[in-house]
ModelCIF file with pLDDT and N, C-alpha, C, O atoms, coordinates in Angstrom:
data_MODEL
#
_entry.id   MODEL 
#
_entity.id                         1 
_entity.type                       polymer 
_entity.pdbx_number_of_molecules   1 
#
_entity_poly.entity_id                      1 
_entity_poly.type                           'polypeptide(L)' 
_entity_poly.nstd_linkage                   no 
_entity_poly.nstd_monomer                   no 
_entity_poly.pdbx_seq_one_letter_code       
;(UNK)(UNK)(UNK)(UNK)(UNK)(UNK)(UNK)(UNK)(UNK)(UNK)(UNK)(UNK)(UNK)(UNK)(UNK)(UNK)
(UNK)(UNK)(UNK)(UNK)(UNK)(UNK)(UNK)(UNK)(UNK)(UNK)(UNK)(UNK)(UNK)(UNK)(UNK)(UNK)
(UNK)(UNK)(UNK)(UNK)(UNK)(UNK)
;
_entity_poly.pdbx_seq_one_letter_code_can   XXXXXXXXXXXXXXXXXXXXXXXXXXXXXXXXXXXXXX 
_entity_poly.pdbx_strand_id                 A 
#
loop_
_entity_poly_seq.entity_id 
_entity_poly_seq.num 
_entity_poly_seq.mon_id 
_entity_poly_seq.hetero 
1 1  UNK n 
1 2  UNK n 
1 3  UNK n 
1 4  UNK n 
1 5  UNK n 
1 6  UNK n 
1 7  UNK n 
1 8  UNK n 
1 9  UNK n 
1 10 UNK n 
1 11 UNK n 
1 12 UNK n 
1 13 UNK n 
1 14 UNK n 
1 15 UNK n 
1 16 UNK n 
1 17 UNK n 
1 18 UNK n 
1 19 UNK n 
1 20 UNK n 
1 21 UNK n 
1 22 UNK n 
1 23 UNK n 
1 24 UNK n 
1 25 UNK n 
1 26 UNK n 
1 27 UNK n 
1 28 UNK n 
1 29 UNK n 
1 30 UNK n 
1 31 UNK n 
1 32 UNK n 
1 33 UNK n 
1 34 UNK n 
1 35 UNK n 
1 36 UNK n 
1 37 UNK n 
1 38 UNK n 
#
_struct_asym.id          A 
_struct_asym.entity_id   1 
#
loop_
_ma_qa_metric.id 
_ma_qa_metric.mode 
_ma_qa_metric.name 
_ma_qa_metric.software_group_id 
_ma_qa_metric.type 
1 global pLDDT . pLDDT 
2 local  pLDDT . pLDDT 
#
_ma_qa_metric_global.metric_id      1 
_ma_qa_metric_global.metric_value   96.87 
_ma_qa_metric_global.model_id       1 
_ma_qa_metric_global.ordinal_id     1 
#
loop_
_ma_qa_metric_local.label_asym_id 
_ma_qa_metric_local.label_comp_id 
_ma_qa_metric_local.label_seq_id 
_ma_qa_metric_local.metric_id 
_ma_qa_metric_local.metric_value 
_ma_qa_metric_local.model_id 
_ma_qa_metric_local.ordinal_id 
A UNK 1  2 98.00 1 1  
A UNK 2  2 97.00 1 2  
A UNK 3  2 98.00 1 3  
A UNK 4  2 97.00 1 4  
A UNK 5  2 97.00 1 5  
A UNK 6  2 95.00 1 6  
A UNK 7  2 96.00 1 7  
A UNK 8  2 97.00 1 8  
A UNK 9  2 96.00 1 9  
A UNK 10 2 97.00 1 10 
A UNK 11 2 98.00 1 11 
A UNK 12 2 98.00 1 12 
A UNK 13 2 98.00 1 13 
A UNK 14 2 98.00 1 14 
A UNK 15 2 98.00 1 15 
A UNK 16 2 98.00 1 16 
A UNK 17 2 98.00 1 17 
A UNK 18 2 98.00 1 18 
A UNK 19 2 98.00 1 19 
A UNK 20 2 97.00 1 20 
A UNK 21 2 97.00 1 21 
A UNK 22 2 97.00 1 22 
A UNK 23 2 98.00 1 23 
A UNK 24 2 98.00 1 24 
A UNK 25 2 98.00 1 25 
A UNK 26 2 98.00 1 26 
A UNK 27 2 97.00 1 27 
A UNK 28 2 96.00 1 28 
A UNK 29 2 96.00 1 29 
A UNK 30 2 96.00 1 30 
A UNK 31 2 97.00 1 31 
A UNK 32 2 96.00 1 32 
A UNK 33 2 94.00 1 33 
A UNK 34 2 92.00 1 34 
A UNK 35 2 93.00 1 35 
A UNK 36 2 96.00 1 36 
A UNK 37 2 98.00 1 37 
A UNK 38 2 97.00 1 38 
#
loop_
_atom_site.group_PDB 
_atom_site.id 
_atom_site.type_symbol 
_atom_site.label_atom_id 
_atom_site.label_alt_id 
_atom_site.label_comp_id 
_atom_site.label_asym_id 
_atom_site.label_entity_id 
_atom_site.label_seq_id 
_atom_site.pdbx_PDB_ins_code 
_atom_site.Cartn_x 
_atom_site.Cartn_y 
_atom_site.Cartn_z 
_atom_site.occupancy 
_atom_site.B_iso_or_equiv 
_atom_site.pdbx_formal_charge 
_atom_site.auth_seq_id 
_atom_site.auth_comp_id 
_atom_site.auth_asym_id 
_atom_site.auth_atom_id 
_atom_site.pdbx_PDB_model_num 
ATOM 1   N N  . UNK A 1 1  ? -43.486 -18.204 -62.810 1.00 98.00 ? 1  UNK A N  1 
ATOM 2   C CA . UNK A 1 1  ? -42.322 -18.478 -63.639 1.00 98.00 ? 1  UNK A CA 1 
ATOM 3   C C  . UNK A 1 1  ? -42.075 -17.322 -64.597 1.00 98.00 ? 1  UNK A C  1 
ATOM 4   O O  . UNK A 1 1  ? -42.983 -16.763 -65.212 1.00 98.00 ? 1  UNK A O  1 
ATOM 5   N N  . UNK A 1 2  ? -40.664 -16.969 -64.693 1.00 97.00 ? 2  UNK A N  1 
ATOM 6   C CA . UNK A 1 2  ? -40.117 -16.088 -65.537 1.00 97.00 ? 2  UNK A CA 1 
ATOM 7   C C  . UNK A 1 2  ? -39.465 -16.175 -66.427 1.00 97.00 ? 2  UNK A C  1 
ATOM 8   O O  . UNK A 1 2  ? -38.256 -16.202 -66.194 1.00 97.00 ? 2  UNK A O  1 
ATOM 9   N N  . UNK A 1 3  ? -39.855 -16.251 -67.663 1.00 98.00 ? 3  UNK A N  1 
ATOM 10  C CA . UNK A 1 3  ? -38.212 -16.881 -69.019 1.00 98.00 ? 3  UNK A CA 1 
ATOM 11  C C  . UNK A 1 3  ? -38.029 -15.659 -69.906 1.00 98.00 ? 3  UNK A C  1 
ATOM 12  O O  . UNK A 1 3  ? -38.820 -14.982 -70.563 1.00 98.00 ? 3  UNK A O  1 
ATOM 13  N N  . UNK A 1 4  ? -36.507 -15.598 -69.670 1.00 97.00 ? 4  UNK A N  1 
ATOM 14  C CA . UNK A 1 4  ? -36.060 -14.501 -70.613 1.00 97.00 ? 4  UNK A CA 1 
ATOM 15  C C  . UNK A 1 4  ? -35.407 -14.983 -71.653 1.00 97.00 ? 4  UNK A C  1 
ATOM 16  O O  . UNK A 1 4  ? -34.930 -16.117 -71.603 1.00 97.00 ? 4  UNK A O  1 
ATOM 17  N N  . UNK A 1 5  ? -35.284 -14.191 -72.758 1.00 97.00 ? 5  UNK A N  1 
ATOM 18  C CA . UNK A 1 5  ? -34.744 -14.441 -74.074 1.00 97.00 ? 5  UNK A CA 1 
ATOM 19  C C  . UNK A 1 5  ? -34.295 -13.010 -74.592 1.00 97.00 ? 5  UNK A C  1 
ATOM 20  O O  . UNK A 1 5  ? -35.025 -12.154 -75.091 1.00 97.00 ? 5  UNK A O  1 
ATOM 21  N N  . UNK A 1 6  ? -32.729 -12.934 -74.327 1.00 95.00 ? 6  UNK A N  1 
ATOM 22  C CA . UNK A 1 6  ? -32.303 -11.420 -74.710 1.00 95.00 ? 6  UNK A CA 1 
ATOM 23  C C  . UNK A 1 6  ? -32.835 -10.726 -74.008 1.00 95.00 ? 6  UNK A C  1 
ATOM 24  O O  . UNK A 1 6  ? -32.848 -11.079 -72.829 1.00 95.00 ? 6  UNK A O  1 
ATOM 25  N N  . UNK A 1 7  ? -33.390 -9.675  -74.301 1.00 96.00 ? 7  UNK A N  1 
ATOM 26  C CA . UNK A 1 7  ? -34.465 -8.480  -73.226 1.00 96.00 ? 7  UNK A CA 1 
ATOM 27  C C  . UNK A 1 7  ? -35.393 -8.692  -73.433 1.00 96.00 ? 7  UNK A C  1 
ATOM 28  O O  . UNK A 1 7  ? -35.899 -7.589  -73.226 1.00 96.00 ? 7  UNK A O  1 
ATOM 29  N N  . UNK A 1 8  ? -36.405 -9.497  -73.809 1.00 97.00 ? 8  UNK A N  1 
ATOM 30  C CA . UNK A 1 8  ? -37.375 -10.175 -73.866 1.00 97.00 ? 8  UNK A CA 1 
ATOM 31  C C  . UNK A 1 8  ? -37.741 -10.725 -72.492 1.00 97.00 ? 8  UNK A C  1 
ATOM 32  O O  . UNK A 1 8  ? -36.871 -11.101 -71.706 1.00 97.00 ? 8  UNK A O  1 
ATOM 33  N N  . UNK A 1 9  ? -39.330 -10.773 -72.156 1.00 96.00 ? 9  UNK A N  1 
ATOM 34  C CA . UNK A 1 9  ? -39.564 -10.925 -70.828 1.00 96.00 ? 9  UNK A CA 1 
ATOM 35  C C  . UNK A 1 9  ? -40.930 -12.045 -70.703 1.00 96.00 ? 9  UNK A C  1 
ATOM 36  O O  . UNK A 1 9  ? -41.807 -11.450 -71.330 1.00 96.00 ? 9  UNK A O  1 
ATOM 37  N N  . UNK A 1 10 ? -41.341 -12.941 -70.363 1.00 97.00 ? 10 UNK A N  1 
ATOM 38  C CA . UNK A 1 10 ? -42.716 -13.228 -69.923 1.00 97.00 ? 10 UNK A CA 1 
ATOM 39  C C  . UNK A 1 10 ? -43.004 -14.066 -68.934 1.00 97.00 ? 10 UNK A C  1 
ATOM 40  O O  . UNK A 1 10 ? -42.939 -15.269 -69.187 1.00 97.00 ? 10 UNK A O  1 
ATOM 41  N N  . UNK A 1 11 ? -43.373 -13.642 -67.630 1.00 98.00 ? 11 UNK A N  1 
ATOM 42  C CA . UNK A 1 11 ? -44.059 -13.936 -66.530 1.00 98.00 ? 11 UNK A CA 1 
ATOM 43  C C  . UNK A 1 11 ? -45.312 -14.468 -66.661 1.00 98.00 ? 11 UNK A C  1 
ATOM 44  O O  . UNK A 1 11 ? -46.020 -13.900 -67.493 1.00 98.00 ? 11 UNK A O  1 
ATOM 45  N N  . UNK A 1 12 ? -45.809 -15.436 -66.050 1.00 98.00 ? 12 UNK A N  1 
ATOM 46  C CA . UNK A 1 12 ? -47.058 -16.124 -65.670 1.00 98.00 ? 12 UNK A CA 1 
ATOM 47  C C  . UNK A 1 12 ? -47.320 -17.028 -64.565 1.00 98.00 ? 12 UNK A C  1 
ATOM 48  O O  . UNK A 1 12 ? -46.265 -17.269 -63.977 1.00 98.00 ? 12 UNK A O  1 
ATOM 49  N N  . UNK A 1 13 ? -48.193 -17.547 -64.120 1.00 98.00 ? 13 UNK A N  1 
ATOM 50  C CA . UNK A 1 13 ? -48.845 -18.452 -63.373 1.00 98.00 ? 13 UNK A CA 1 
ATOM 51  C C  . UNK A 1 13 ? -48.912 -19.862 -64.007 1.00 98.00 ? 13 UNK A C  1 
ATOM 52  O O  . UNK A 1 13 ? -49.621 -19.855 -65.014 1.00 98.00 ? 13 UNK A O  1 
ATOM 53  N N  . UNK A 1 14 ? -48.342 -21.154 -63.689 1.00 98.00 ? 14 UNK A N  1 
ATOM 54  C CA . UNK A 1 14 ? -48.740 -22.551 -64.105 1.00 98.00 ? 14 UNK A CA 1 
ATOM 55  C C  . UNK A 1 14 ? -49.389 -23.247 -62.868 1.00 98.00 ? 14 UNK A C  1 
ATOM 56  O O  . UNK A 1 14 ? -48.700 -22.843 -61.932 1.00 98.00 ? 14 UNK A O  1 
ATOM 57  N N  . UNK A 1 15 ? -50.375 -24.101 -62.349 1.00 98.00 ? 15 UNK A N  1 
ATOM 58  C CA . UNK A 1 15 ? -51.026 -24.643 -61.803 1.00 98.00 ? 15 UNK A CA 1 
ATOM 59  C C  . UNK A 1 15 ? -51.093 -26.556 -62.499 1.00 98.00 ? 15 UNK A C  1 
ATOM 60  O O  . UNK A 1 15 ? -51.888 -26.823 -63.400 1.00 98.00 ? 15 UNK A O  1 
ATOM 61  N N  . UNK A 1 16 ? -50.315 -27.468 -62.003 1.00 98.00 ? 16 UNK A N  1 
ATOM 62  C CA . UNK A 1 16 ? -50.343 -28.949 -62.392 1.00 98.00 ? 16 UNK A CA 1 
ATOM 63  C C  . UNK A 1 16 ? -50.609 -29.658 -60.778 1.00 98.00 ? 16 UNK A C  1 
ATOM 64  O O  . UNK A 1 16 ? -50.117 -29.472 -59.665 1.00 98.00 ? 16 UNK A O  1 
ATOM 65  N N  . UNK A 1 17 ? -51.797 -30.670 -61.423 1.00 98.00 ? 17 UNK A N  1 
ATOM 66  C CA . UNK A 1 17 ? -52.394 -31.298 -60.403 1.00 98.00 ? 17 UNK A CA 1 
ATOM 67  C C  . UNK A 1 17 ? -51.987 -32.546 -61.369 1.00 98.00 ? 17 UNK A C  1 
ATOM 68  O O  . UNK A 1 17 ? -51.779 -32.528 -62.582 1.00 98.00 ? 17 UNK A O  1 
ATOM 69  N N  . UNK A 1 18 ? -51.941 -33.613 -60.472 1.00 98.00 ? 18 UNK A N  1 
ATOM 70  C CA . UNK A 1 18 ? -52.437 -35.110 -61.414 1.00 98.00 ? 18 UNK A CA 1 
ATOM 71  C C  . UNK A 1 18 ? -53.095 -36.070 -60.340 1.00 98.00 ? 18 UNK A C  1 
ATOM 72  O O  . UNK A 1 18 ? -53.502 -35.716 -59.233 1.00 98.00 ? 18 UNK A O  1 
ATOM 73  N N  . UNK A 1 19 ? -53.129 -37.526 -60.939 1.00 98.00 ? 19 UNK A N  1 
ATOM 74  C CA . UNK A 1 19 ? -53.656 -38.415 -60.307 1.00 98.00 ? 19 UNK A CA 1 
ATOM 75  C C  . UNK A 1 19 ? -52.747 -39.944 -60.198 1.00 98.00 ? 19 UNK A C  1 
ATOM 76  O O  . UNK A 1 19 ? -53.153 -41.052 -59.846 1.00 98.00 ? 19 UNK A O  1 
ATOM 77  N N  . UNK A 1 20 ? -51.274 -39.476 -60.682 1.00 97.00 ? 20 UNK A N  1 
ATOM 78  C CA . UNK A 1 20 ? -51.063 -40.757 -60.871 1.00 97.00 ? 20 UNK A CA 1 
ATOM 79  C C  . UNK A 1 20 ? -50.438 -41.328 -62.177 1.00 97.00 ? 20 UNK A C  1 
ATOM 80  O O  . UNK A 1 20 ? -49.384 -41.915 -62.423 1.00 97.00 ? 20 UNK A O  1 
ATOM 81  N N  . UNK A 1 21 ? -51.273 -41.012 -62.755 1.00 97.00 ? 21 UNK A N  1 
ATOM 82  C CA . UNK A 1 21 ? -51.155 -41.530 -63.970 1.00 97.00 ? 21 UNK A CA 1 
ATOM 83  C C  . UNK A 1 21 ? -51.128 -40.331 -65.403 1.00 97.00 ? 21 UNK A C  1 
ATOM 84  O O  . UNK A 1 21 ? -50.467 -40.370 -66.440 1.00 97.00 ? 21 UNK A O  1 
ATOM 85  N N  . UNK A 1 22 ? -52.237 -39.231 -64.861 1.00 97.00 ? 22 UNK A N  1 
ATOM 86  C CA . UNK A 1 22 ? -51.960 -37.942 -66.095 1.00 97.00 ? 22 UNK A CA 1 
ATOM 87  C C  . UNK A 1 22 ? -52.041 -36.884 -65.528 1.00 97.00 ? 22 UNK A C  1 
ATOM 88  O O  . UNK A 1 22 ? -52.943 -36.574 -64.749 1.00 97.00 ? 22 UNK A O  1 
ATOM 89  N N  . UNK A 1 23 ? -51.004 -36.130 -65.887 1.00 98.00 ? 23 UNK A N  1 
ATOM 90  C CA . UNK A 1 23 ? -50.871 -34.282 -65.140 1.00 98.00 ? 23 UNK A CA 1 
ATOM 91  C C  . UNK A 1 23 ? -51.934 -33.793 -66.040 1.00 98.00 ? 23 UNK A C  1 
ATOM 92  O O  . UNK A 1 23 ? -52.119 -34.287 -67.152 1.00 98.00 ? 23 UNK A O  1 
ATOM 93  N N  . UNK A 1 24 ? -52.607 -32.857 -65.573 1.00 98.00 ? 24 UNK A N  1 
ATOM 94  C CA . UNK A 1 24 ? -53.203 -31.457 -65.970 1.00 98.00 ? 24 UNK A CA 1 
ATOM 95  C C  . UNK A 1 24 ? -52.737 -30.735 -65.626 1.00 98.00 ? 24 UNK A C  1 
ATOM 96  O O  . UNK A 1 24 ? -52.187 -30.721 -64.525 1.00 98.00 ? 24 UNK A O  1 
ATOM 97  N N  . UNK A 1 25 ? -52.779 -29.305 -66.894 1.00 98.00 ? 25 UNK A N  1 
ATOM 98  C CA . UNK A 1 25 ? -52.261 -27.926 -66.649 1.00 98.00 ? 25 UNK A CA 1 
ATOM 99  C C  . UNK A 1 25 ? -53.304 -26.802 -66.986 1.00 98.00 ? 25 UNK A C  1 
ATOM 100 O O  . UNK A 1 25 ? -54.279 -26.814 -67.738 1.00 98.00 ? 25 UNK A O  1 
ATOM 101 N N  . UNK A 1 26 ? -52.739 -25.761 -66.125 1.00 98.00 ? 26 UNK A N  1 
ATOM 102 C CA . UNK A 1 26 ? -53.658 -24.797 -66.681 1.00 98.00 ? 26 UNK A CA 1 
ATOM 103 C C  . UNK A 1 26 ? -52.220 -23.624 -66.190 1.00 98.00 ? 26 UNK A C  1 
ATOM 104 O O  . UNK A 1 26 ? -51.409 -23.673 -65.265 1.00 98.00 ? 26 UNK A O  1 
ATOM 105 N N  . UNK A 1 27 ? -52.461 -22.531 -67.448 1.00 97.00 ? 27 UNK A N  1 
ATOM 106 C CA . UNK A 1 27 ? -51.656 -21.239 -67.199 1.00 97.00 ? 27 UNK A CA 1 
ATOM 107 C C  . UNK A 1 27 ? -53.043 -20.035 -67.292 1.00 97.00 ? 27 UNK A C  1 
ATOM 108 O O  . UNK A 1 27 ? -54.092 -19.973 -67.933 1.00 97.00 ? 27 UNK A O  1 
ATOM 109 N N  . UNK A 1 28 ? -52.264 -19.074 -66.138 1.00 96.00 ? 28 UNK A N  1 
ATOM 110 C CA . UNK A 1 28 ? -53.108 -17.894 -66.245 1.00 96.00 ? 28 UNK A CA 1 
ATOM 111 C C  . UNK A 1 28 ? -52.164 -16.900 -65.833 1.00 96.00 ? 28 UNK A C  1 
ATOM 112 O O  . UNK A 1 28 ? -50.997 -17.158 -65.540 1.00 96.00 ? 28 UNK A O  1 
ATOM 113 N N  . UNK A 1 29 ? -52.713 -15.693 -65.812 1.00 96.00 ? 29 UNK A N  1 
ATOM 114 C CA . UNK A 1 29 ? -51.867 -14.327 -65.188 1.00 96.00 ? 29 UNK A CA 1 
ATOM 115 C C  . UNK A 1 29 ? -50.643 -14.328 -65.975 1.00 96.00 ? 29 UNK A C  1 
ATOM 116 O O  . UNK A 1 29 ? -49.560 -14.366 -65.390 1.00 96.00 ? 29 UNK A O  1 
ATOM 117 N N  . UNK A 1 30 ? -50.735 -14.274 -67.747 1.00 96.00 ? 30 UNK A N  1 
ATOM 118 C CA . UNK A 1 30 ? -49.412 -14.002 -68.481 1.00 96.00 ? 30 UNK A CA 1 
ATOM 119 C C  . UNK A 1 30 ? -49.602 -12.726 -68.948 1.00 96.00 ? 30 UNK A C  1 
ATOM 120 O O  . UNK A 1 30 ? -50.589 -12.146 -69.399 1.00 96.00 ? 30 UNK A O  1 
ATOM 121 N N  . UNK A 1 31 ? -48.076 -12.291 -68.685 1.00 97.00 ? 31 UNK A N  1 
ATOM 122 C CA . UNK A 1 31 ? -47.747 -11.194 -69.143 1.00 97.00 ? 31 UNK A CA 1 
ATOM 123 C C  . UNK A 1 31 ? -46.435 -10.950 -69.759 1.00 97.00 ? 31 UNK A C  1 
ATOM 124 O O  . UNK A 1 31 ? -45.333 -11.345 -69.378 1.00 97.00 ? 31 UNK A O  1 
ATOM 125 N N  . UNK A 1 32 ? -46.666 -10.413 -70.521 1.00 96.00 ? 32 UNK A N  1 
ATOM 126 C CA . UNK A 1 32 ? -44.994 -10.588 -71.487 1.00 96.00 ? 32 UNK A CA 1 
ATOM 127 C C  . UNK A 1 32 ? -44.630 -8.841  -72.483 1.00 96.00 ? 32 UNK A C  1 
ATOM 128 O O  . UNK A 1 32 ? -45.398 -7.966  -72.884 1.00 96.00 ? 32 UNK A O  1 
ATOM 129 N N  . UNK A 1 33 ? -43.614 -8.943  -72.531 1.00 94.00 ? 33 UNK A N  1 
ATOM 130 C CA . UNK A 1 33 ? -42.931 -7.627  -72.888 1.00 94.00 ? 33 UNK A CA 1 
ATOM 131 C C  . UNK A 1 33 ? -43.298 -7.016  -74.803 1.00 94.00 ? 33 UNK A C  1 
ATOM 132 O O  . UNK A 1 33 ? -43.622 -5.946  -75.317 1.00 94.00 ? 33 UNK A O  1 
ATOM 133 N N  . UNK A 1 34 ? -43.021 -8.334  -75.272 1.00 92.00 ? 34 UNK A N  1 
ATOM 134 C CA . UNK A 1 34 ? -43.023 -8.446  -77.001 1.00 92.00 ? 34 UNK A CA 1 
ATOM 135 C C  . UNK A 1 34 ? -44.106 -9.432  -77.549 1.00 92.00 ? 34 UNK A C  1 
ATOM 136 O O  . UNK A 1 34 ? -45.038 -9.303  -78.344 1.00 92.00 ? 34 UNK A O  1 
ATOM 137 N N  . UNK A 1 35 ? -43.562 -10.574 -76.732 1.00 93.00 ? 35 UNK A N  1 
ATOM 138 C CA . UNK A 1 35 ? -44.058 -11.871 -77.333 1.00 93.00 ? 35 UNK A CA 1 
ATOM 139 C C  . UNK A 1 35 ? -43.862 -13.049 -76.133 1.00 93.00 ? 35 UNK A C  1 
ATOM 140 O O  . UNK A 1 35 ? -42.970 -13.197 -75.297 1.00 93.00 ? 35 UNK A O  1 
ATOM 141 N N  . UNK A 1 36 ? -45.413 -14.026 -76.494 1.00 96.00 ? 36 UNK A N  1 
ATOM 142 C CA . UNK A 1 36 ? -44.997 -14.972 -75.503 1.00 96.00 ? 36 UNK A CA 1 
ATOM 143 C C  . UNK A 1 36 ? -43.656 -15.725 -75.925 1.00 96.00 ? 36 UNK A C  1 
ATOM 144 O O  . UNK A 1 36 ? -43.354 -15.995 -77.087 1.00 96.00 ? 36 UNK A O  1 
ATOM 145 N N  . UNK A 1 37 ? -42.833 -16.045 -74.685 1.00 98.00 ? 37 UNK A N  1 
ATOM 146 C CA . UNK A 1 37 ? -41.594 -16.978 -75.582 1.00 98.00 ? 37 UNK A CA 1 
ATOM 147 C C  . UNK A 1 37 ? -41.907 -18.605 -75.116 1.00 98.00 ? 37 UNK A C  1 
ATOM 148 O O  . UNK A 1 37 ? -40.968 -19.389 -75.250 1.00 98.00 ? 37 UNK A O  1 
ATOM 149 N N  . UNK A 1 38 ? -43.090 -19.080 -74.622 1.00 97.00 ? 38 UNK A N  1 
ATOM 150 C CA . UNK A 1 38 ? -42.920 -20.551 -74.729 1.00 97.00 ? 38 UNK A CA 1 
ATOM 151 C C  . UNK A 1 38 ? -44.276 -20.699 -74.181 1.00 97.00 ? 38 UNK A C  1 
ATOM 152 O O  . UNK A 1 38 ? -44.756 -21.820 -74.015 1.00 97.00 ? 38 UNK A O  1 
#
């Protein structure tokens, strides 16, 4: 996933598994220009 804001940039990896009843998340592989934006 990629979200921009102006020329602002940050790419990463999200990974959600659940069971039903509660998602888990995990993010890895971020990379961003300035600042994370979310």
């Amino acid at each position: 996933i990629t979200v921009t804001n102006g020329t602002d940039y940050h790419t990463m990896h999200i990974v959600i598994q659940h069971d039903g009843t509660n998602a888990d998340i995990i993010q890895f592989a971020s990379i961003f220009d300035n600042a994370e934006l979310a």
